[in-house]
PDB file of N, CA and C in Angstrom:
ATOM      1  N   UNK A   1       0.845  -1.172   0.000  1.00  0.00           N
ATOM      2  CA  UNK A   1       0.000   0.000   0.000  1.00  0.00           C
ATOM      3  C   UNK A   1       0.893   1.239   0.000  1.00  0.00           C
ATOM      4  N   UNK A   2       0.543   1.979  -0.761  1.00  0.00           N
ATOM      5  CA  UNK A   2       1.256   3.603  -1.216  1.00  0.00           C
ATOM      6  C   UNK A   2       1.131   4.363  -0.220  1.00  0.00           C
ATOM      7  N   UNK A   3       2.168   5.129   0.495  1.00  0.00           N
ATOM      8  CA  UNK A   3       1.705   6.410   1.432  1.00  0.00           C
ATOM      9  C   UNK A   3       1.896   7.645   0.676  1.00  0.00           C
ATOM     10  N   UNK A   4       0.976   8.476   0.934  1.00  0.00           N
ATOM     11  CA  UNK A   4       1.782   9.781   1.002  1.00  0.00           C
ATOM     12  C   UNK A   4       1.251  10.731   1.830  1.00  0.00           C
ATOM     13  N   UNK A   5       2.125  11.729   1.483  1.00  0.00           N
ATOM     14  CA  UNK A   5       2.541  12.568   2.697  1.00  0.00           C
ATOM     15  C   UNK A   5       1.494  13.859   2.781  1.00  0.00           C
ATOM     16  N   UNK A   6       0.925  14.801   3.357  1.00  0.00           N
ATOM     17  CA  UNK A   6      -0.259  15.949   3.611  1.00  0.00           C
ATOM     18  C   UNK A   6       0.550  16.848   3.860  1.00  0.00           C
ATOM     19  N   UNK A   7       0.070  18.011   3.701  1.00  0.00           N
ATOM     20  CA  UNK A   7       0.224  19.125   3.957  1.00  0.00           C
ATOM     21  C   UNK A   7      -0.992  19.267   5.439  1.00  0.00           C
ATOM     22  N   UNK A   8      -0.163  19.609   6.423  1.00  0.00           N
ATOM     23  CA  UNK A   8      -0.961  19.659   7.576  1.00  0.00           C
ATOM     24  C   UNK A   8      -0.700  20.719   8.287  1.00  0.00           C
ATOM     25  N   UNK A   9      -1.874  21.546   9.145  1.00  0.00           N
ATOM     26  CA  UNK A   9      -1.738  22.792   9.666  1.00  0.00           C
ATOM     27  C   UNK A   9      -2.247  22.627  11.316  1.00  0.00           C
ATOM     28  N   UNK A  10      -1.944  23.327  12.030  1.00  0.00           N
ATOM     29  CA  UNK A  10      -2.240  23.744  13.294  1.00  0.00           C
ATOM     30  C   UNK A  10      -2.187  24.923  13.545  1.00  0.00           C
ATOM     31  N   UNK A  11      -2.969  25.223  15.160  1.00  0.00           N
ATOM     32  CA  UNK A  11      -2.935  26.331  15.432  1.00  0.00           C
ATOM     33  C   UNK A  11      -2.634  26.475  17.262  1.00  0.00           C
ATOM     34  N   UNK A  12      -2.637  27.177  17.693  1.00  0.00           N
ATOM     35  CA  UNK A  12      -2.299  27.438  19.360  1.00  0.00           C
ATOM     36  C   UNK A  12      -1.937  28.811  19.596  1.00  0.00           C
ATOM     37  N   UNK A  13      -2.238  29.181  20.875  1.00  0.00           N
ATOM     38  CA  UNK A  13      -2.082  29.973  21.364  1.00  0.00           C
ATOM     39  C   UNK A  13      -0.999  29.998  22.695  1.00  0.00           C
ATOM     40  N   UNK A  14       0.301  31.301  22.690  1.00  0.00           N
ATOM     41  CA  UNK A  14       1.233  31.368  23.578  1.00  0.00           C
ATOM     42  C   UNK A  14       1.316  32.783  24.064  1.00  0.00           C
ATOM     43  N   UNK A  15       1.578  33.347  24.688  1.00  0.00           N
ATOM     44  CA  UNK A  15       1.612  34.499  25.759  1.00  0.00           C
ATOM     45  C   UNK A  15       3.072  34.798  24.926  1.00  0.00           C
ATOM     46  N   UNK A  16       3.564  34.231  24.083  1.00  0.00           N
ATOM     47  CA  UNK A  16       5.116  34.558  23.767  1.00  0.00           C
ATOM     48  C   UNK A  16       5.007  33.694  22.312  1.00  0.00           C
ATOM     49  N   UNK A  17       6.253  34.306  21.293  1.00  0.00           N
ATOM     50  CA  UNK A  17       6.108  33.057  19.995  1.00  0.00           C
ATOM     51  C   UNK A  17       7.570  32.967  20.097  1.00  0.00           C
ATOM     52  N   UNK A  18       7.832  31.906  20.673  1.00  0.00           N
ATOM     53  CA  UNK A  18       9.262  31.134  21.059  1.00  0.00           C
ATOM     54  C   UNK A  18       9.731  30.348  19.485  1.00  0.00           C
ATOM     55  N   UNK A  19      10.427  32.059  18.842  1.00  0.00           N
ATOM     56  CA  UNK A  19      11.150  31.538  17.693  1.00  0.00           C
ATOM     57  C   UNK A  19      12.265  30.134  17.783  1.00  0.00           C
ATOM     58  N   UNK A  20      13.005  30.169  19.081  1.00  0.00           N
ATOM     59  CA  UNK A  20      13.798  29.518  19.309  1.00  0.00           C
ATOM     60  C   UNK A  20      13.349  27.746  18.716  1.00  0.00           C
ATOM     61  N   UNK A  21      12.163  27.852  19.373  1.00  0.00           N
ATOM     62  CA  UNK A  21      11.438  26.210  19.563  1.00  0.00           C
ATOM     63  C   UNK A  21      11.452  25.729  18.178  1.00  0.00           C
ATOM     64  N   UNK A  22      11.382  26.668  16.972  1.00  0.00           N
ATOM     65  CA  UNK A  22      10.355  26.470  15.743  1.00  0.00           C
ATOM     66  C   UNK A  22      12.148  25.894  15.272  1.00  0.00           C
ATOM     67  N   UNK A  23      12.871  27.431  15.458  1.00  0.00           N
ATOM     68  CA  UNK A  23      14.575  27.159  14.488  1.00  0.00           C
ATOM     69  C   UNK A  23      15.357  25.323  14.843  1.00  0.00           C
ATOM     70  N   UNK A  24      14.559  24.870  16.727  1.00  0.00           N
ATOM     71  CA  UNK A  24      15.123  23.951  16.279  1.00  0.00           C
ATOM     72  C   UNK A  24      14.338  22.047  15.820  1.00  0.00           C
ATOM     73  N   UNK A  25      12.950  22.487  16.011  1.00  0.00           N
ATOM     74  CA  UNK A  25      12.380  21.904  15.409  1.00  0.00           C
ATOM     75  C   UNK A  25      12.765  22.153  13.382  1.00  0.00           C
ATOM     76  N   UNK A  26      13.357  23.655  12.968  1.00  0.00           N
ATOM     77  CA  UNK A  26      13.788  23.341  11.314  1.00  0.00           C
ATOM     78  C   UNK A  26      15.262  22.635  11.445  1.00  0.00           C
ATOM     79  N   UNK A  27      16.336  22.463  12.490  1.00  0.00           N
ATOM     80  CA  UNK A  27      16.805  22.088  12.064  1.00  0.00           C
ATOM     81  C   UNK A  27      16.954  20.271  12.315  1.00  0.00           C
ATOM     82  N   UNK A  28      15.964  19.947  13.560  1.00  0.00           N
ATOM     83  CA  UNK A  28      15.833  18.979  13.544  1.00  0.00           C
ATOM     84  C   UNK A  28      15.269  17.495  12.385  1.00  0.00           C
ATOM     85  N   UNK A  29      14.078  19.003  11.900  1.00  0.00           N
ATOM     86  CA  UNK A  29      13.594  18.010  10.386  1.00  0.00           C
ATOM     87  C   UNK A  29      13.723  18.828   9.283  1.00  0.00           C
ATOM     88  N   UNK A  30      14.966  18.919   8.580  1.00  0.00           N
ATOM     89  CA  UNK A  30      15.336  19.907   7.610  1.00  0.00           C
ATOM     90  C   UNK A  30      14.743  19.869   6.207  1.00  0.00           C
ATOM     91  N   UNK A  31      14.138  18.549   5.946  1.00  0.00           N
ATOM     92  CA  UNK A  31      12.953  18.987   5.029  1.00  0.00           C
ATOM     93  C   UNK A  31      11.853  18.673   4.879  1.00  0.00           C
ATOM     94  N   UNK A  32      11.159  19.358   6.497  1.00  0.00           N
ATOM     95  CA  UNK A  32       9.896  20.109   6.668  1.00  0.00           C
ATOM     96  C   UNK A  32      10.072  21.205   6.316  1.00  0.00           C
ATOM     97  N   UNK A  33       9.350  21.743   5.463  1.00  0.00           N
ATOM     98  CA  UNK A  33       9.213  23.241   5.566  1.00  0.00           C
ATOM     99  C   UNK A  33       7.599  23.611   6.148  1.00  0.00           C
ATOM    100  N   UNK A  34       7.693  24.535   6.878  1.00  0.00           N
ATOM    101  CA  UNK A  34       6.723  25.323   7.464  1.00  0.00           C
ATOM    102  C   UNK A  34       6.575  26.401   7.854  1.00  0.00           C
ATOM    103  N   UNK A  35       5.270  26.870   7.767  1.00  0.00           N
ATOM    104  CA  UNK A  35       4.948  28.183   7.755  1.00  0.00           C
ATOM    105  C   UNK A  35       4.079  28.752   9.419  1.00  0.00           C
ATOM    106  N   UNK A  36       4.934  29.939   9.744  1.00  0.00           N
ATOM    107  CA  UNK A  36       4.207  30.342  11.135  1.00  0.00           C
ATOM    108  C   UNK A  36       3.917  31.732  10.864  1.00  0.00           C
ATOM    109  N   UNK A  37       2.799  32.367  11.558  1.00  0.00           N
ATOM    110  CA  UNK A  37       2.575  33.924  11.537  1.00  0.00           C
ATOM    111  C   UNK A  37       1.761  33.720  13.008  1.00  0.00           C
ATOM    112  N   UNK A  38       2.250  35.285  13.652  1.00  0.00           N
ATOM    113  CA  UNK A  38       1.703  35.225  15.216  1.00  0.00           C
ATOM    114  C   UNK A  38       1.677  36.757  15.440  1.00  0.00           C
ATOM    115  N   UNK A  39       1.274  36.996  16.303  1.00  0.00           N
ATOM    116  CA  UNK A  39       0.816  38.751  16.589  1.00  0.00           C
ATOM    117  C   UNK A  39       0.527  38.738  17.958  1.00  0.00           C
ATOM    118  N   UNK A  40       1.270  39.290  18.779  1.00  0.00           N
ATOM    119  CA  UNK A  40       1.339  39.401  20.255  1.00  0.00           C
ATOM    120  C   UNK A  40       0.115  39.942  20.591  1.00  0.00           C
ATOM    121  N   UNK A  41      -0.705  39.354  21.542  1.00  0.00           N
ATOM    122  CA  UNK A  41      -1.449  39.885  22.500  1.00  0.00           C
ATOM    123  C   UNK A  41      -1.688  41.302  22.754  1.00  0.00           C
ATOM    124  N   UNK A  42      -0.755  41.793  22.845  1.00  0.00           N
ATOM    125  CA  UNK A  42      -0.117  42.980  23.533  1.00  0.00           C
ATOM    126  C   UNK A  42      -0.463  44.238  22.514  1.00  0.00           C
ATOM    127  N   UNK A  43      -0.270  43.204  21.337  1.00  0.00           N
ATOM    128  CA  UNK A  43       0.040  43.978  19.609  1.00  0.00           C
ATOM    129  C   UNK A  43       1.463  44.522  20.099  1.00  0.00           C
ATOM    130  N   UNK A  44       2.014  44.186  20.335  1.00  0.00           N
ATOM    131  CA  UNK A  44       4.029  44.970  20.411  1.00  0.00           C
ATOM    132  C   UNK A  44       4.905  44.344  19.136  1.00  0.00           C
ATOM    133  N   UNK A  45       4.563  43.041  18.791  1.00  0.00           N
ATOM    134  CA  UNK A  45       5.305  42.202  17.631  1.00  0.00           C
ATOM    135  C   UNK A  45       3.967  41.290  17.318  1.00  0.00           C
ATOM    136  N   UNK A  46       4.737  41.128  15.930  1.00  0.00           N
ATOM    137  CA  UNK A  46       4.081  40.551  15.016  1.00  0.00           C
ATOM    138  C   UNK A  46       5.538  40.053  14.125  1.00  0.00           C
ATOM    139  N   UNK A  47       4.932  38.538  13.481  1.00  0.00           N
ATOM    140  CA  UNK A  47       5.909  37.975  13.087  1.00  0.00           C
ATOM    141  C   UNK A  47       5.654  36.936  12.179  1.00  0.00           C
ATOM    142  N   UNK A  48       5.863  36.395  10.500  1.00  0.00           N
ATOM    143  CA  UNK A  48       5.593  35.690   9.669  1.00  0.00           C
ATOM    144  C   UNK A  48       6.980  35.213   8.988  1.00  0.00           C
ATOM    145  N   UNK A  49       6.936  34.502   8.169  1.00  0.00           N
ATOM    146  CA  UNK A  49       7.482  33.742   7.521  1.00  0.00           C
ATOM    147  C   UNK A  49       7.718  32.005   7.428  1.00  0.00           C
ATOM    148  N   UNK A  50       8.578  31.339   6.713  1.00  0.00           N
ATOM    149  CA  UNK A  50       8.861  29.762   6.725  1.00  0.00           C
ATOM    150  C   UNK A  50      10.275  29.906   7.407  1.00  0.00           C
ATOM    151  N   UNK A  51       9.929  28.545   8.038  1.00  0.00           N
ATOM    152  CA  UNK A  51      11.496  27.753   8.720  1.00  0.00           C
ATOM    153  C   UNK A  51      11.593  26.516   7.397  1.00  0.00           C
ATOM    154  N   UNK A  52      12.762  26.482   6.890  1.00  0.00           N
ATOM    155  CA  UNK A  52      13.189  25.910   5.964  1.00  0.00           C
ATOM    156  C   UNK A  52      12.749  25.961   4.682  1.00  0.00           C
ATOM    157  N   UNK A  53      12.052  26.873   4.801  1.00  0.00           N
ATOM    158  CA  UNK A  53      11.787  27.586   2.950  1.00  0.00           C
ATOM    159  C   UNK A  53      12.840  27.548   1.966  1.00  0.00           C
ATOM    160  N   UNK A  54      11.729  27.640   0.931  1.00  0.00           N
ATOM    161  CA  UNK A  54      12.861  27.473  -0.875  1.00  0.00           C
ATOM    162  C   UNK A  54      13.730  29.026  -0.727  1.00  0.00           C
ATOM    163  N   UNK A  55      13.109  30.550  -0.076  1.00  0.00           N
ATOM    164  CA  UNK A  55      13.969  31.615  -0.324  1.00  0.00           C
ATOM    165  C   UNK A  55      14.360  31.594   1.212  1.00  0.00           C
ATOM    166  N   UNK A  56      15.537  32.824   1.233  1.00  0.00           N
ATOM    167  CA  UNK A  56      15.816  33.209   2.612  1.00  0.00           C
ATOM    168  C   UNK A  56      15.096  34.668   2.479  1.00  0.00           C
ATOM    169  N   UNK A  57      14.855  35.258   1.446  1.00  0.00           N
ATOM    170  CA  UNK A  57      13.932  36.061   1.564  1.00  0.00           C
ATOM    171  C   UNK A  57      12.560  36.180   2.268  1.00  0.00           C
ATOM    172  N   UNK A  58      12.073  34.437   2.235  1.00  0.00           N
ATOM    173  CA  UNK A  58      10.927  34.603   3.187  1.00  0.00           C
ATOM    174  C   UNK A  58      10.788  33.435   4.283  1.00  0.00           C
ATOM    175  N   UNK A  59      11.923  34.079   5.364  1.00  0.00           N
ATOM    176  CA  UNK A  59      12.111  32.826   6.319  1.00  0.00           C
ATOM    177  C   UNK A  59      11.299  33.729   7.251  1.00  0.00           C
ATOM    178  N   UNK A  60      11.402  33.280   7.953  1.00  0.00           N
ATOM    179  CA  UNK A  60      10.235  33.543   9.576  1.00  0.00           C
ATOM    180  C   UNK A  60      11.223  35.064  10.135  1.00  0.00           C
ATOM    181  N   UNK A  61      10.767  36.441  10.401  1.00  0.00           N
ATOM    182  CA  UNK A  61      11.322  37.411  11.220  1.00  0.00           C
ATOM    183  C   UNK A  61      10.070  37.699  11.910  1.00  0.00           C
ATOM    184  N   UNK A  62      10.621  38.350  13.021  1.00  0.00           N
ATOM    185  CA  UNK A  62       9.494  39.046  13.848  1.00  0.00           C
ATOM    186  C   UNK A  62       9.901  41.047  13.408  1.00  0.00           C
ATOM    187  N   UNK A  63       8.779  41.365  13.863  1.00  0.00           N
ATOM    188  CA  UNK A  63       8.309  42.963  13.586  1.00  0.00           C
ATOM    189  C   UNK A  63       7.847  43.453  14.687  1.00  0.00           C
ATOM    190  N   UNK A  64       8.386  44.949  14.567  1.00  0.00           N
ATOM    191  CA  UNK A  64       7.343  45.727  15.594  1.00  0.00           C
ATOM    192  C   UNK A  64       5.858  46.024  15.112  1.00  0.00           C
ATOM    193  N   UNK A  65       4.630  45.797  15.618  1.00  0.00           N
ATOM    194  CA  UNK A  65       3.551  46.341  14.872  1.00  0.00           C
ATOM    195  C   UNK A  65       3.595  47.654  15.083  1.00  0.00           C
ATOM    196  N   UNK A  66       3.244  48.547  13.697  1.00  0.00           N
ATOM    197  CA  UNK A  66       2.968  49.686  14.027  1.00  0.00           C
ATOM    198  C   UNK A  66       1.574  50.571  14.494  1.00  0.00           C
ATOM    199  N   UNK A  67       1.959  51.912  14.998  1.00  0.00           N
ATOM    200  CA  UNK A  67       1.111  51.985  15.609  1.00  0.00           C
ATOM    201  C   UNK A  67      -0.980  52.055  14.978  1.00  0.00           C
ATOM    202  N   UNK A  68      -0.749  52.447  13.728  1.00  0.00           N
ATOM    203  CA  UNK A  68      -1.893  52.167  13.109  1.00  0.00           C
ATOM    204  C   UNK A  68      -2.384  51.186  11.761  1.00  0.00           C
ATOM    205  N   UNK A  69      -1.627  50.481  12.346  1.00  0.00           N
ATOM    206  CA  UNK A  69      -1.404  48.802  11.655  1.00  0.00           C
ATOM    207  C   UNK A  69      -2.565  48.150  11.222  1.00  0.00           C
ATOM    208  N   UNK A  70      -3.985  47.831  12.357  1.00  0.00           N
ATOM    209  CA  UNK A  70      -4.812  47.769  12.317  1.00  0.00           C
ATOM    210  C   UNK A  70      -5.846  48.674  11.035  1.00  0.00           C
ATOM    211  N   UNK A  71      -5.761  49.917  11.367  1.00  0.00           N
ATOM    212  CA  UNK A  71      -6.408  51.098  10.672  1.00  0.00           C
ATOM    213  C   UNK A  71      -6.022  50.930   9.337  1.00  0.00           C
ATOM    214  N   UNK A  72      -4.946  50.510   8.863  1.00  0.00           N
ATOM    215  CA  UNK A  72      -4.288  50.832   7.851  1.00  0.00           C
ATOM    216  C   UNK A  72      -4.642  49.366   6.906  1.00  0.00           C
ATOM    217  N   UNK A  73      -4.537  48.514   7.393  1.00  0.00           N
ATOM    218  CA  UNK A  73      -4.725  47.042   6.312  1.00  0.00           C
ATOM    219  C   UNK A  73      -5.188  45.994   6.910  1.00  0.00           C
ATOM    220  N   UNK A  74      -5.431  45.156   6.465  1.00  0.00           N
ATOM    221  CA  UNK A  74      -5.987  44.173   6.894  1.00  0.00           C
ATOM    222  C   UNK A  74      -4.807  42.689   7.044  1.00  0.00           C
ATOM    223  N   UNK A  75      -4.177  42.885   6.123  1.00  0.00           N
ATOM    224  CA  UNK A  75      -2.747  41.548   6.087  1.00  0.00           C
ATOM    225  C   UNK A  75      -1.592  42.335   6.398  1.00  0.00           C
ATOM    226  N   UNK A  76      -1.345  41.207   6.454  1.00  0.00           N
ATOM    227  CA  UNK A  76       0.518  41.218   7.251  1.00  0.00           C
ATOM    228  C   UNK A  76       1.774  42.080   5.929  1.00  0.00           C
ATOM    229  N   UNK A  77       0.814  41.452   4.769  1.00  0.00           N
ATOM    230  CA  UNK A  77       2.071  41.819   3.541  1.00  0.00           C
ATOM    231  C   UNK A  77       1.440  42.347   2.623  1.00  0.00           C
ATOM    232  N   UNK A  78       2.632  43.215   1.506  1.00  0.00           N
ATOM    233  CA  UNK A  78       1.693  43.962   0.985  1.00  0.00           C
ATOM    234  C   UNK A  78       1.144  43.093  -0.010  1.00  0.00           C
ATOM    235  N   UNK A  79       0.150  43.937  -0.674  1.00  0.00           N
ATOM    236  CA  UNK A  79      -0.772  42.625  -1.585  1.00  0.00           C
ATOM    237  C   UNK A  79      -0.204  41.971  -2.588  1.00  0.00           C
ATOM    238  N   UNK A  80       0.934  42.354  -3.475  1.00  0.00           N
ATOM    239  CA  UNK A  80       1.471  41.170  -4.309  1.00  0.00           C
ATOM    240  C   UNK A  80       2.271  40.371  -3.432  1.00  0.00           C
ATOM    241  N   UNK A  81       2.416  40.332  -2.555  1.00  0.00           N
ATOM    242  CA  UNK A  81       3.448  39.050  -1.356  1.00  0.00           C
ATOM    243  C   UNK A  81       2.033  38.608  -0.949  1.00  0.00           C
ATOM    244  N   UNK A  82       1.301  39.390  -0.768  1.00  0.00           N
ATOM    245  CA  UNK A  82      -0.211  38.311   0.055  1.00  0.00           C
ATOM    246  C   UNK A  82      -0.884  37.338  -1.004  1.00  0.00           C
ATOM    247  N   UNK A  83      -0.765  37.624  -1.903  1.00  0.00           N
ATOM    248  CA  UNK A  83      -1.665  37.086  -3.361  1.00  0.00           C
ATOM    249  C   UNK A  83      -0.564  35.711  -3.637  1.00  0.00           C
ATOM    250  N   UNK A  84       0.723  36.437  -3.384  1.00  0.00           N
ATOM    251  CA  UNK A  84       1.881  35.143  -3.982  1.00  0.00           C
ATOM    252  C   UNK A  84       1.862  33.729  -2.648  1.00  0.00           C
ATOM    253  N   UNK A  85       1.512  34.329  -1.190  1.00  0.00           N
ATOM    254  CA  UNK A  85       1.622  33.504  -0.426  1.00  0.00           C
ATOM    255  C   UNK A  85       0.192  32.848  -0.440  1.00  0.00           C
ATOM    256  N   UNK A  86      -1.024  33.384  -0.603  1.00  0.00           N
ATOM    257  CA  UNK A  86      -2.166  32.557  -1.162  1.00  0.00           C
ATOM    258  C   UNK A  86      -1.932  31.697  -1.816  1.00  0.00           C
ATOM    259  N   UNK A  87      -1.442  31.687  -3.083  1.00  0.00           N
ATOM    260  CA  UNK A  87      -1.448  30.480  -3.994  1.00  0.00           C
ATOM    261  C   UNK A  87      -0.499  29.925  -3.940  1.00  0.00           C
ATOM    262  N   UNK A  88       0.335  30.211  -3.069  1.00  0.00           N
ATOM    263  CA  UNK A  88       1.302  29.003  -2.616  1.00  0.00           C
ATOM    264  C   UNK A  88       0.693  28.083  -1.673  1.00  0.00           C
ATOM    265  N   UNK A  89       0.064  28.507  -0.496  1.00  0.00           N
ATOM    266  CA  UNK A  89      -0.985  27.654   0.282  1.00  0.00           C
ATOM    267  C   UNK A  89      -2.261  27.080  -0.308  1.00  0.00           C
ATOM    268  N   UNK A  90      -3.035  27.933  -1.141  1.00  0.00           N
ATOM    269  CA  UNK A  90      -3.901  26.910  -2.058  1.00  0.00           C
ATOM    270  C   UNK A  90      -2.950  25.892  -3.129  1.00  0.00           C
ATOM    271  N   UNK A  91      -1.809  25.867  -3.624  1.00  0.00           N
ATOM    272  CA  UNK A  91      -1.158  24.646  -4.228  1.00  0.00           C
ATOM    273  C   UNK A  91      -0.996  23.435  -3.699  1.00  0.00           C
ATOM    274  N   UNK A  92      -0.444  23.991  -1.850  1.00  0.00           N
ATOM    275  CA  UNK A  92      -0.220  22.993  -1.032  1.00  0.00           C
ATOM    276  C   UNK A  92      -1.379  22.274  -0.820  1.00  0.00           C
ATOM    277  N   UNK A  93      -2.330  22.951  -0.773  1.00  0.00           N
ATOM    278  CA  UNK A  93      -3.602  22.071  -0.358  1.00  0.00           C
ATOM    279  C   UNK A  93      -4.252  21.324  -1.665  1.00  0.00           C
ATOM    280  N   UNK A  94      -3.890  22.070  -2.596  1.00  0.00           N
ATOM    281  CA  UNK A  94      -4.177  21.246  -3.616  1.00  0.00           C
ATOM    282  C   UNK A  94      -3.542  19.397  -4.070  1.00  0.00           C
ATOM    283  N   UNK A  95      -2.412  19.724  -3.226  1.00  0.00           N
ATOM    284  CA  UNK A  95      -1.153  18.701  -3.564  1.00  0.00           C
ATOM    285  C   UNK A  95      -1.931  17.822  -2.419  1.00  0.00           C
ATOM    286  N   UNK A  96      -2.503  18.381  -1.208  1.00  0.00           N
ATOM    287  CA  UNK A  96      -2.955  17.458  -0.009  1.00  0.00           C
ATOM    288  C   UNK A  96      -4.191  16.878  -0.370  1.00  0.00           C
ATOM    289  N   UNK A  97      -5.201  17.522  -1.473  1.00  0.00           N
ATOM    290  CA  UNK A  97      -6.177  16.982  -1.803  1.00  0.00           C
ATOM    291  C   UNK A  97      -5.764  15.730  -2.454  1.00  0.00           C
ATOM    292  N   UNK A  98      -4.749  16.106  -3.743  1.00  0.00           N
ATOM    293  CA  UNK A  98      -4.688  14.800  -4.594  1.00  0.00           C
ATOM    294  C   UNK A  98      -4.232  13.571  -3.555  1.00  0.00           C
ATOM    295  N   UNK A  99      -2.859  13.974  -2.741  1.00  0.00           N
ATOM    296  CA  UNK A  99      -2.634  12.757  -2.317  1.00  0.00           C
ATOM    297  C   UNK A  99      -4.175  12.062  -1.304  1.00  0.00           C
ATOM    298  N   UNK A 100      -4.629  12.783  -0.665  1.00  0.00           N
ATOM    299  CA  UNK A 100      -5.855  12.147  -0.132  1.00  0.00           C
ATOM    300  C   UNK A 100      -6.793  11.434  -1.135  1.00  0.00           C
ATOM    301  N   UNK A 101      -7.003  11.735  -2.240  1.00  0.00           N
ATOM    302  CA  UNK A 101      -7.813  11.384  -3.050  1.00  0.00           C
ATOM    303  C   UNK A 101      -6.700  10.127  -3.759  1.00  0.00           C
ATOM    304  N   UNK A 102      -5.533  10.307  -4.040  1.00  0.00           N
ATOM    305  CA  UNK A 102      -4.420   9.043  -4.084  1.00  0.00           C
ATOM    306  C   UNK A 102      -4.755   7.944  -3.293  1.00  0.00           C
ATOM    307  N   UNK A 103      -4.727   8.422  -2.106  1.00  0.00           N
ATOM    308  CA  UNK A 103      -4.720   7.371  -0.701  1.00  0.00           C
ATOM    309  C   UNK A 103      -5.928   6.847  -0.984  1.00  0.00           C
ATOM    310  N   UNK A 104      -7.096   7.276  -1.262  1.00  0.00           N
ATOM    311  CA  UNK A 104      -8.473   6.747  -1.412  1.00  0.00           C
ATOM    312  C   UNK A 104      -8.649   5.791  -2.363  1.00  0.00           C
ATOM    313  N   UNK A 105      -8.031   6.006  -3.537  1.00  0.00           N
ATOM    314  CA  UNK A 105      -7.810   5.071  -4.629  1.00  0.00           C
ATOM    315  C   UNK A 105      -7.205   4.183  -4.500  1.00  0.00           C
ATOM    316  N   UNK A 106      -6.053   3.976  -3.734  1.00  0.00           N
ATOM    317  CA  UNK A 106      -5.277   3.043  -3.504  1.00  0.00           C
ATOM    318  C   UNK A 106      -5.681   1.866  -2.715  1.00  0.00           C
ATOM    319  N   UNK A 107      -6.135   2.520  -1.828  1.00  0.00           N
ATOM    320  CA  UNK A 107      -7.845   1.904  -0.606  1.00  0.00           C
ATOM    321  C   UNK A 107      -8.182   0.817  -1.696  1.00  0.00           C
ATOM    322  N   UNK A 108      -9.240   1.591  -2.380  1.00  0.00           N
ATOM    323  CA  UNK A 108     -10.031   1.554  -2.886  1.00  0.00           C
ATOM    324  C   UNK A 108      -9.823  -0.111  -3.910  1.00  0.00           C
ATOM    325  N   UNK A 109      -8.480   0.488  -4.205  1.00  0.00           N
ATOM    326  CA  UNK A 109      -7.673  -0.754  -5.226  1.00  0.00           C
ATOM    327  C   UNK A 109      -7.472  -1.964  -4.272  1.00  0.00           C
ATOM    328  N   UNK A 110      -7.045  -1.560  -3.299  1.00  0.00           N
ATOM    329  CA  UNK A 110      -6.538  -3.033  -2.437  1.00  0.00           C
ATOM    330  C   UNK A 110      -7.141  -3.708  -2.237  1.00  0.00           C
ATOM    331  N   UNK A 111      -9.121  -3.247  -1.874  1.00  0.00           N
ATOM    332  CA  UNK A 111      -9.970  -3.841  -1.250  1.00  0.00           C
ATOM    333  C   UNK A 111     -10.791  -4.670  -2.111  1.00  0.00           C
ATOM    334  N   UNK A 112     -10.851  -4.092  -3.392  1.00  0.00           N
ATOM    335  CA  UNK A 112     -11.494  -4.962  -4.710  1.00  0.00           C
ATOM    336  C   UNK A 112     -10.545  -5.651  -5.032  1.00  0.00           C
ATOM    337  N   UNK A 113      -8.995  -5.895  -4.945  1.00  0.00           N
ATOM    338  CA  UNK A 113      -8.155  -6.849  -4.886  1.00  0.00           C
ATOM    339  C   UNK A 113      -8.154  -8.066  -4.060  1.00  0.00           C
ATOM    340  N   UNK A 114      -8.378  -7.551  -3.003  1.00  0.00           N
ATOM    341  CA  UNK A 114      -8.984  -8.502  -1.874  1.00  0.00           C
ATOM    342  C   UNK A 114      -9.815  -9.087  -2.188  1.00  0.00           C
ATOM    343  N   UNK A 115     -11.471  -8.394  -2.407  1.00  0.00           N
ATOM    344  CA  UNK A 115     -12.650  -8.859  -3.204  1.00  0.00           C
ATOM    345  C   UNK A 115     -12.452 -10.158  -4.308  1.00  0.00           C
ATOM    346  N   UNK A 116     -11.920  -9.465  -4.847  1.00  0.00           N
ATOM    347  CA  UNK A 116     -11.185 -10.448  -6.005  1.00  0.00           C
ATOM    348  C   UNK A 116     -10.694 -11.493  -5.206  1.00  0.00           C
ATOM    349  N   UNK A 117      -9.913 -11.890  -4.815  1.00  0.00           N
ATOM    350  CA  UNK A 117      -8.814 -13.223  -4.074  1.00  0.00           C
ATOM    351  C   UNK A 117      -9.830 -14.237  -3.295  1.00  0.00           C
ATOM    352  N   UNK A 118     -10.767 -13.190  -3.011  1.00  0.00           N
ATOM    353  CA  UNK A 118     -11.999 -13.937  -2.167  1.00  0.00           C
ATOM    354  C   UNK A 118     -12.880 -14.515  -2.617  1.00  0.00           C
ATOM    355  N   UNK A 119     -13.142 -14.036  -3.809  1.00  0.00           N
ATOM    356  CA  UNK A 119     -14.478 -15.082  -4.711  1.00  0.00           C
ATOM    357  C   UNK A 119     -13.573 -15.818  -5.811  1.00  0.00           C
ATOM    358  N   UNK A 120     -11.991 -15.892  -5.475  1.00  0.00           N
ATOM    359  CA  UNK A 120     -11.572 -17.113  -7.025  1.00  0.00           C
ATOM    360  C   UNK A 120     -11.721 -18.446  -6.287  1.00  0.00           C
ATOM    361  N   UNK A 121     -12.346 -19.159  -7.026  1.00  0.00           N
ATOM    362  CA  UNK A 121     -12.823 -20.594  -6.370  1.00  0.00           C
ATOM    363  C   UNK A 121     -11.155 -21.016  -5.487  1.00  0.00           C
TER     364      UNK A 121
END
C-alpha cells in the first residue's frame, strides 16, 4: 500500500512566539518546511514567515507592529506578497487533496483486490 505525505496545519495559542522552539524543530527536520505567523497579545510584535523555505527572503522574522497597523490594512504583507503567499498555500492544499484522493484510490484498489482473491474458487 502507497503512502503519502499531507500538507498539515495547526494552530495554538502562547503568551510569547518562542522563535527559538520552531529554528530547532527546522533544524531537527530539515525537510519540513513550514509556515508560522503570530501577533502578540499585547500587539508589540508581530511575526511571519517559513522555517526551511525554498527563499531566505521569506524565512520567519518578527516585527514591531505599528502603531496604526490595524487602521491601515488588513494583512501582514503587501498585496502582491499576500496574493503570492495565497497560492502558494492553495497549491499545497491542492497537492494534499490529490494525495488524499491518491490514498483513497489506492484503498479503494486493495480492497477490490482482496474482493477479487476472495471469490476465485
Amino acid at each position: 500500500m502507497r503512502r503519502n505525505h499531507q500538507a498539515r496545519g495547526c494552530g495554538f495559542d502562547m503568551t510569547e512566539f518562542h522563535e527559538e522552539f520552531f529554528h530547532c524543530l527546522a533544524r531537527a527536520f530539515p525537510a519540513l518546511a513550514f509556515y508560522c505567523h503570530c501577533i502578540g497579545s499585547d500587539d508589540e510584535f508581530m511575526g511571519y514567515g517559513w522555517f526551511n523555505g525554498r527563499k531566505a527572503s521569506e524565512a520567519f522574522a518578527c516585527f514591531d507592529v505599528l502603531e496604526d497597523y490595524w487602521s491601515l490594512r488588513s494583512e501582514k504583507r503587501d498585496p502582491l506578497t499576500h496574493l503570492i503567499h495565497e497560492r502558494r498555500v492553495a497549491a499545497m492544499q491542492g497537492k494534499a487533496l490529490l494525495a488524499s484522493l491518491a490514498e483513497l484510490r489506492d484503498a479503494f484498489e486493495d480492497q477490490r483486490m482482496l474482493t477479487r482473491r476472495s471469490q476465485v474458487p
